[in-house]
Protein backbone atom coordinates (compact mmCIF):
# COMPACT_ATOMS: atom_id res chain seq x y z
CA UNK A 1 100.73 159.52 27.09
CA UNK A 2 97.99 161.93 28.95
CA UNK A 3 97.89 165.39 27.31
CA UNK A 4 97.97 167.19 30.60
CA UNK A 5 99.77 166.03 33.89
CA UNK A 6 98.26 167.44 37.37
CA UNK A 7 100.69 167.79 40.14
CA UNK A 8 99.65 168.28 43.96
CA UNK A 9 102.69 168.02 46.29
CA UNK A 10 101.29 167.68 49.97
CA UNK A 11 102.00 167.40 53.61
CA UNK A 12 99.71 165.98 56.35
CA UNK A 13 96.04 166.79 54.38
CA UNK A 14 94.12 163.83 54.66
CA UNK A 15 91.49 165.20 55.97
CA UNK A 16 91.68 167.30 53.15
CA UNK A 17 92.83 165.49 50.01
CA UNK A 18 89.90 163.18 49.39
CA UNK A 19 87.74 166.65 48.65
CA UNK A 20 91.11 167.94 45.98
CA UNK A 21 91.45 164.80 44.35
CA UNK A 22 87.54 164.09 43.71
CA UNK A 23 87.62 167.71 42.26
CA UNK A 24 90.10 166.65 39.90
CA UNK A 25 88.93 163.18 39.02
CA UNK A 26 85.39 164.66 37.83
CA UNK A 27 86.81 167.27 35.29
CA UNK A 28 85.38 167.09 31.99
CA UNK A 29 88.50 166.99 30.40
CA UNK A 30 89.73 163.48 31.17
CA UNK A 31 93.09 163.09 29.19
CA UNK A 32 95.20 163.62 32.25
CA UNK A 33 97.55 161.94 34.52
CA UNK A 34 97.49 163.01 38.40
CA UNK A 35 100.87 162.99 39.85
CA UNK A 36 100.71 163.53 44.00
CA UNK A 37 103.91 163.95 45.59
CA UNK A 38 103.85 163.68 49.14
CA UNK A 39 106.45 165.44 51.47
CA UNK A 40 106.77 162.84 54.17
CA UNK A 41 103.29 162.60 55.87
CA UNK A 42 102.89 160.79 58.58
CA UNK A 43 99.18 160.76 58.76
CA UNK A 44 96.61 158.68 56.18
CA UNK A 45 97.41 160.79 53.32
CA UNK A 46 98.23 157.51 51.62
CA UNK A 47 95.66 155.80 52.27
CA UNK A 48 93.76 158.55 51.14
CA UNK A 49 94.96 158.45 48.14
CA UNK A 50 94.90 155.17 47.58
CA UNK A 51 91.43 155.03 48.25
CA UNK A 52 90.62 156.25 44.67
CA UNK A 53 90.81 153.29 42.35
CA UNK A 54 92.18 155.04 39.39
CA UNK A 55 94.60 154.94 37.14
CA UNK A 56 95.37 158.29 36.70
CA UNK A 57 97.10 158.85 39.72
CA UNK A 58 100.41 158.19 40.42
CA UNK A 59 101.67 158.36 44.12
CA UNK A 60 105.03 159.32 45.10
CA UNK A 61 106.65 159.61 48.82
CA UNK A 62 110.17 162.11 49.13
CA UNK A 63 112.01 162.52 51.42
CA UNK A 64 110.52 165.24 53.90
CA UNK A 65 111.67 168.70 52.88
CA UNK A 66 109.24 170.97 55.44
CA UNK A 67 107.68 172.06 52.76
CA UNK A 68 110.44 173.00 50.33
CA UNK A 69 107.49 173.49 47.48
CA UNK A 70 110.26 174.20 44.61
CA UNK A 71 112.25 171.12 45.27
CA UNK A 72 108.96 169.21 45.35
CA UNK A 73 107.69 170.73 42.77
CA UNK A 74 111.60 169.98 40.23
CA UNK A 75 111.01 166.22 41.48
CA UNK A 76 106.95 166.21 40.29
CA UNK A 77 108.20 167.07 37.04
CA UNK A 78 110.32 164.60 36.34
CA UNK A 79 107.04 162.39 36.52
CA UNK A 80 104.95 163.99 34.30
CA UNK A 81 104.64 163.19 30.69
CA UNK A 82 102.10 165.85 29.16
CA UNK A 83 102.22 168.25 27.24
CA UNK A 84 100.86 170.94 29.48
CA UNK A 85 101.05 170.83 33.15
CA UNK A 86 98.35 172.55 35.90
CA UNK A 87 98.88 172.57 39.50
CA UNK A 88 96.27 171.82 42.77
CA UNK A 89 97.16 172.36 46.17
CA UNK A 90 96.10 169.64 48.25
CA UNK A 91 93.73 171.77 50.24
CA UNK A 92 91.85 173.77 47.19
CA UNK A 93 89.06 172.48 45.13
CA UNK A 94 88.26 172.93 40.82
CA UNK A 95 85.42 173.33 38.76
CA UNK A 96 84.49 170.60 36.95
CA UNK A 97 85.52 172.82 33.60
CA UNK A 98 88.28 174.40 34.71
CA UNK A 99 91.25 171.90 32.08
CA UNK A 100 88.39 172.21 29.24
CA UNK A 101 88.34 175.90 29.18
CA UNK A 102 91.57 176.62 29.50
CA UNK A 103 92.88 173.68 26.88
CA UNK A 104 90.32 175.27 24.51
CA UNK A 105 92.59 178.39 24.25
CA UNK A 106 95.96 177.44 24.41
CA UNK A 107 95.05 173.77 22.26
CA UNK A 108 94.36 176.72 19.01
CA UNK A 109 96.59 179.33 20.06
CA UNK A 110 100.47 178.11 20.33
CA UNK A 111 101.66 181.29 21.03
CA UNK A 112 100.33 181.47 24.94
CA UNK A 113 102.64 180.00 27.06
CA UNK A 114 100.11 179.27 29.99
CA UNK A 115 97.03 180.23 31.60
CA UNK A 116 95.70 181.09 35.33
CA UNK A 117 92.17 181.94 36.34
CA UNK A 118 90.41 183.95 39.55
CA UNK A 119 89.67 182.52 42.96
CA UNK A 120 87.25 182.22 45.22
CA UNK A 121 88.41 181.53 48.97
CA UNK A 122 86.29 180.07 51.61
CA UNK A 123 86.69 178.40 54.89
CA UNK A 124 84.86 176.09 57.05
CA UNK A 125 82.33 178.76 57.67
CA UNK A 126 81.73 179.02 53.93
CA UNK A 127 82.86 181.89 51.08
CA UNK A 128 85.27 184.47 52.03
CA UNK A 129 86.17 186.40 49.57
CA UNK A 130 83.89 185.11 45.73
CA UNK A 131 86.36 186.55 43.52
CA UNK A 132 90.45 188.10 43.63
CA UNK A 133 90.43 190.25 40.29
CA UNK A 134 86.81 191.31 40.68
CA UNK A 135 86.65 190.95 36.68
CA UNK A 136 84.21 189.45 33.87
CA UNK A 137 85.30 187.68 31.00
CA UNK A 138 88.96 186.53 29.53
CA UNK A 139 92.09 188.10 28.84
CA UNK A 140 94.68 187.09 26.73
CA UNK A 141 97.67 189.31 25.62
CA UNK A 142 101.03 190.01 27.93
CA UNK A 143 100.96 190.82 31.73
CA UNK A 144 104.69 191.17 33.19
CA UNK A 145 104.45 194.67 33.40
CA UNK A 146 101.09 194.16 35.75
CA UNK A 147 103.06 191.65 37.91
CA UNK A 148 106.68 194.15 37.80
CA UNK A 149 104.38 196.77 39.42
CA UNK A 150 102.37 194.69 41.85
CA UNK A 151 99.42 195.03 40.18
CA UNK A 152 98.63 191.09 39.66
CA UNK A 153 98.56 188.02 41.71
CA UNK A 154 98.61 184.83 40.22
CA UNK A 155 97.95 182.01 42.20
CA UNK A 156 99.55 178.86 41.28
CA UNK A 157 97.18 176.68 42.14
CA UNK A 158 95.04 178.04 38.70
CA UNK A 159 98.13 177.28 36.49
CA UNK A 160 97.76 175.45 33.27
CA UNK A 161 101.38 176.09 31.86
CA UNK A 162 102.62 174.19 28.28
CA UNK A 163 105.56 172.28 29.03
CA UNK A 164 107.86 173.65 26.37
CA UNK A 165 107.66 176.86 28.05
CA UNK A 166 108.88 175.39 31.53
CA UNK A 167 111.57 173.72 29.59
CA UNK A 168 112.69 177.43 28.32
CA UNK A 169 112.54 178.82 31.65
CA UNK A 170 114.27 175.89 33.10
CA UNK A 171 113.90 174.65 36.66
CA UNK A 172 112.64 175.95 39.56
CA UNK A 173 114.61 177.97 41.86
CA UNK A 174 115.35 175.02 44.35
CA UNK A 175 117.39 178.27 47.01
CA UNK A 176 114.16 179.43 47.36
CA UNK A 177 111.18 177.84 49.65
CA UNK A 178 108.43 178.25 47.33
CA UNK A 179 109.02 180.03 44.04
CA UNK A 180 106.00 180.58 42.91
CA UNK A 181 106.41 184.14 42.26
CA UNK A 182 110.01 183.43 40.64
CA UNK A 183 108.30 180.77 37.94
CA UNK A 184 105.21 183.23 37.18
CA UNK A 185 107.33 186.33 36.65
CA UNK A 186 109.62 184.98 34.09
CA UNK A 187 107.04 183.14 32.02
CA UNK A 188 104.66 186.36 32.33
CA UNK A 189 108.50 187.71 30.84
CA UNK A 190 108.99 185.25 27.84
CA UNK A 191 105.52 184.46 27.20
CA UNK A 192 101.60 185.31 26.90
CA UNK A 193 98.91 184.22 29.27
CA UNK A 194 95.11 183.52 28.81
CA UNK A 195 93.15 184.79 32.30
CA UNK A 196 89.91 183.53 32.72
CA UNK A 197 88.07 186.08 34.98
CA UNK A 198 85.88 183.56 36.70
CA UNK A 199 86.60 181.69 40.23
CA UNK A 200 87.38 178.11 38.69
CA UNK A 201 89.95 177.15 41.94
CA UNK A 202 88.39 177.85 45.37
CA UNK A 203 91.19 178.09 47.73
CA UNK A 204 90.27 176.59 51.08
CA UNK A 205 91.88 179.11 54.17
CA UNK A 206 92.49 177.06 57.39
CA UNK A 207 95.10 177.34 60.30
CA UNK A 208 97.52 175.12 58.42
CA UNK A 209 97.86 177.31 55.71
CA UNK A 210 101.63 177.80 54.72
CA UNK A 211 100.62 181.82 54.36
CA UNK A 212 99.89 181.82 58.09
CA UNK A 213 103.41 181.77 59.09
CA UNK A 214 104.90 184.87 59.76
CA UNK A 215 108.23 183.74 59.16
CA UNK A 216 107.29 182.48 56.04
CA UNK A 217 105.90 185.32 54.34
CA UNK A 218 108.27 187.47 55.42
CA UNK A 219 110.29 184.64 53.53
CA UNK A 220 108.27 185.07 50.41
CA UNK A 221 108.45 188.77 50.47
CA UNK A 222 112.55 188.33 50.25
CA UNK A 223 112.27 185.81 47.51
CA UNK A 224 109.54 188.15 45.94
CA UNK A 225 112.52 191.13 45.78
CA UNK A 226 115.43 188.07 44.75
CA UNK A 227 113.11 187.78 41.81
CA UNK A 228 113.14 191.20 40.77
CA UNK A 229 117.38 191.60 41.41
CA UNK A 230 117.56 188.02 39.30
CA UNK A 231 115.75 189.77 36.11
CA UNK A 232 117.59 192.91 36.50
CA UNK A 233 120.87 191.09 36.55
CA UNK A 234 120.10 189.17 33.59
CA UNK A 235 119.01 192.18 31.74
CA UNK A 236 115.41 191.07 31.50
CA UNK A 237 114.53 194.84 33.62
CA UNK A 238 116.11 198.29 32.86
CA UNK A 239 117.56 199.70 36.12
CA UNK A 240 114.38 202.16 36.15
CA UNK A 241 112.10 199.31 36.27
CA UNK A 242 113.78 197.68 38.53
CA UNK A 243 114.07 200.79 40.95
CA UNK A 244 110.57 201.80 40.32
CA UNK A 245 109.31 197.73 40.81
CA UNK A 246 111.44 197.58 43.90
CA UNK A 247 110.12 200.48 45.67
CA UNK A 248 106.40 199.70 45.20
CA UNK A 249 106.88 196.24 46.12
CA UNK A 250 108.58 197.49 49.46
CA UNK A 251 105.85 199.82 50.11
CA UNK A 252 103.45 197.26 49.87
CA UNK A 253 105.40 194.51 51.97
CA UNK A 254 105.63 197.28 54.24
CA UNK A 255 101.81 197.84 54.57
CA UNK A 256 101.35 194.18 55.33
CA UNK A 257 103.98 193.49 57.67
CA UNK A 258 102.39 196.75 59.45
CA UNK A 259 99.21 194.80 59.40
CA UNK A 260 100.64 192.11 61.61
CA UNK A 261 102.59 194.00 63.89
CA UNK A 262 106.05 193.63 62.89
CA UNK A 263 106.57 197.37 62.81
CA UNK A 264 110.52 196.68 62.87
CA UNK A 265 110.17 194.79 59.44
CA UNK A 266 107.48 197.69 57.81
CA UNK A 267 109.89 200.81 58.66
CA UNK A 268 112.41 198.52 56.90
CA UNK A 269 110.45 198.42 54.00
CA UNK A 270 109.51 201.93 53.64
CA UNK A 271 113.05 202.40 54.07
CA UNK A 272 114.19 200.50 51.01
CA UNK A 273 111.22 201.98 49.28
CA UNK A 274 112.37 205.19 49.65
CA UNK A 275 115.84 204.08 49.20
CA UNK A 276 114.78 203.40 45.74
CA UNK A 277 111.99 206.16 45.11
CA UNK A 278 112.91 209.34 47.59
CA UNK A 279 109.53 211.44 46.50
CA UNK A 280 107.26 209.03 47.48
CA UNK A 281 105.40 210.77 50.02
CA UNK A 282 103.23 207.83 51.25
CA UNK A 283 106.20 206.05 52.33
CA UNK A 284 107.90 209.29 54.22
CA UNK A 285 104.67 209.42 55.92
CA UNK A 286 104.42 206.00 57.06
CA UNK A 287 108.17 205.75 58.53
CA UNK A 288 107.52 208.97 60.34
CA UNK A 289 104.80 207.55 61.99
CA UNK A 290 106.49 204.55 62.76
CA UNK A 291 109.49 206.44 64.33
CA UNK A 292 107.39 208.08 67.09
């Protein structure tokens, strides 16, 4: 049985895959098994795949969900047999050491739960953006109370997560399309991380992206705020975090949907924000310029 079990889940990238799964192949951590669930391509994403003679990788087709990345994500890990399991999107590449450093930690320290790492984004034209935390070194201690007040992004593409935590937490959150921000909040809730402050995952940005949909990240911004009602109803928040978490998050959605246009959806936001958080000036200054 492979100590650590990679899952992509993917949808029309092969013209991109080839570059993922090589980055994955070459680790220098080698005890792994790569599962690749595939949502219905109909492109040469198989034969992609296929084209790497190894036995690591196990291919699986479902049934086309449009990207449904939670139920794709419950079916990849029925699959897996590790003990720890790290995720890849089929568009993003790793450092070679990116499984050996963060095994390292969690192999000696059973009390962290899982581990993420910083980014570095690029695009055809080369790097975008070299890091997302603009940090040196490691971290290791709790950070729920970073994520509750929208002051930490984890991208789940850098996830190295032990599987006895996921079987705590349970399943994902198959009502919502992704939920990504769901699974990180409540193990950032029951358990410690290990943040490596280096770019080991560089995340590729191309039309395709999923995050280029307007309708979708509105989407994600909804499930972002489910999230925070589904801890508060389970007792995991006290009603003043979950006020004061609900109105920051709203300002902020409410910046970005401003960025794109959809002023409807940002006076919305403030709205809520201020709903939640009545003194907070930036927000009364933003609706009232949104109302002239």
């Amino acid at each position: 049985m492979a100590r650590v079990s990679v899952v992509t889940c993917t949808y029309n990238r092969g013209h991109l895959i080839g570059e993922t799964i090589a980055s994955v192949l070459t680790q220098t951590f080698r005890d792994f098994e790569y599962i690749i669930v595939d949502d219905g391509s109909d492109d040469n994403t198989e034969e992609v795949v296929n084209s790497f003679n190894d036995e690591r990788i196990k291919y699986f087709q479902h049934v086309r969900t449009r990207g449904h990345l939670s139920v794709l994500r419950n079916f990849a890990h029925t699959k897996c047999d590790g003990e720890y399991i790290a995720y890849v999107d089929s568009d993003d590449l790793w450092e070679k050491d990116k499984l050996e450093i963060q095994l390292n930690v969690l192999g000696n320290n059973p009390v962290i739960g899982f581990s993420f790492t910083d980014i570095e984004t690029f695009n055809y034209k080369g790097v975008i953006q070299r890091s997302l935390y603009k940090k040196k070194g490691e971290f290791t201690g709790n950070v729920f109370s970073q994520m509750l007040w929208n002051k930490l992004i984890i991208c789940h593409t850098t996830l190295l997560i032990r599987r006895s935590c996921l079987d705590k937490i349970g399943p994902m959150d198959e009502t919502m399309h992704s939920g990504d921000h769901d699974r990180v909040f409540y193990l950032s809730r029951y358990f410690d991380a290990f943040v490596v402050f280096r770019p080991l995952v560089h995340v590729r940005k191309h039309p395709q992206n999923s995050t280029g949909d307007p309708v979708l990240s509105l989407q994600l911004l909804e499930e972002h705020h489910r999230t925070l009602h589904k801890l508060y109803h389970e007792n995991l928040i006290s009603t003043r975090e979950f006020k004061k978490a609900y109105a920051i998050t709203s300002y902020s959605f409410g910046i970005q949907v401003l960025a794109t246009g959809n002023y409807l959806a940002a006076r919305q936001y403030f709205s809520i924000c201020l709903a939640n958080r009545p003194f907070y000036w930036k927000a009364w200054i933003r609706k009232a310029l949104l109302s002239k």
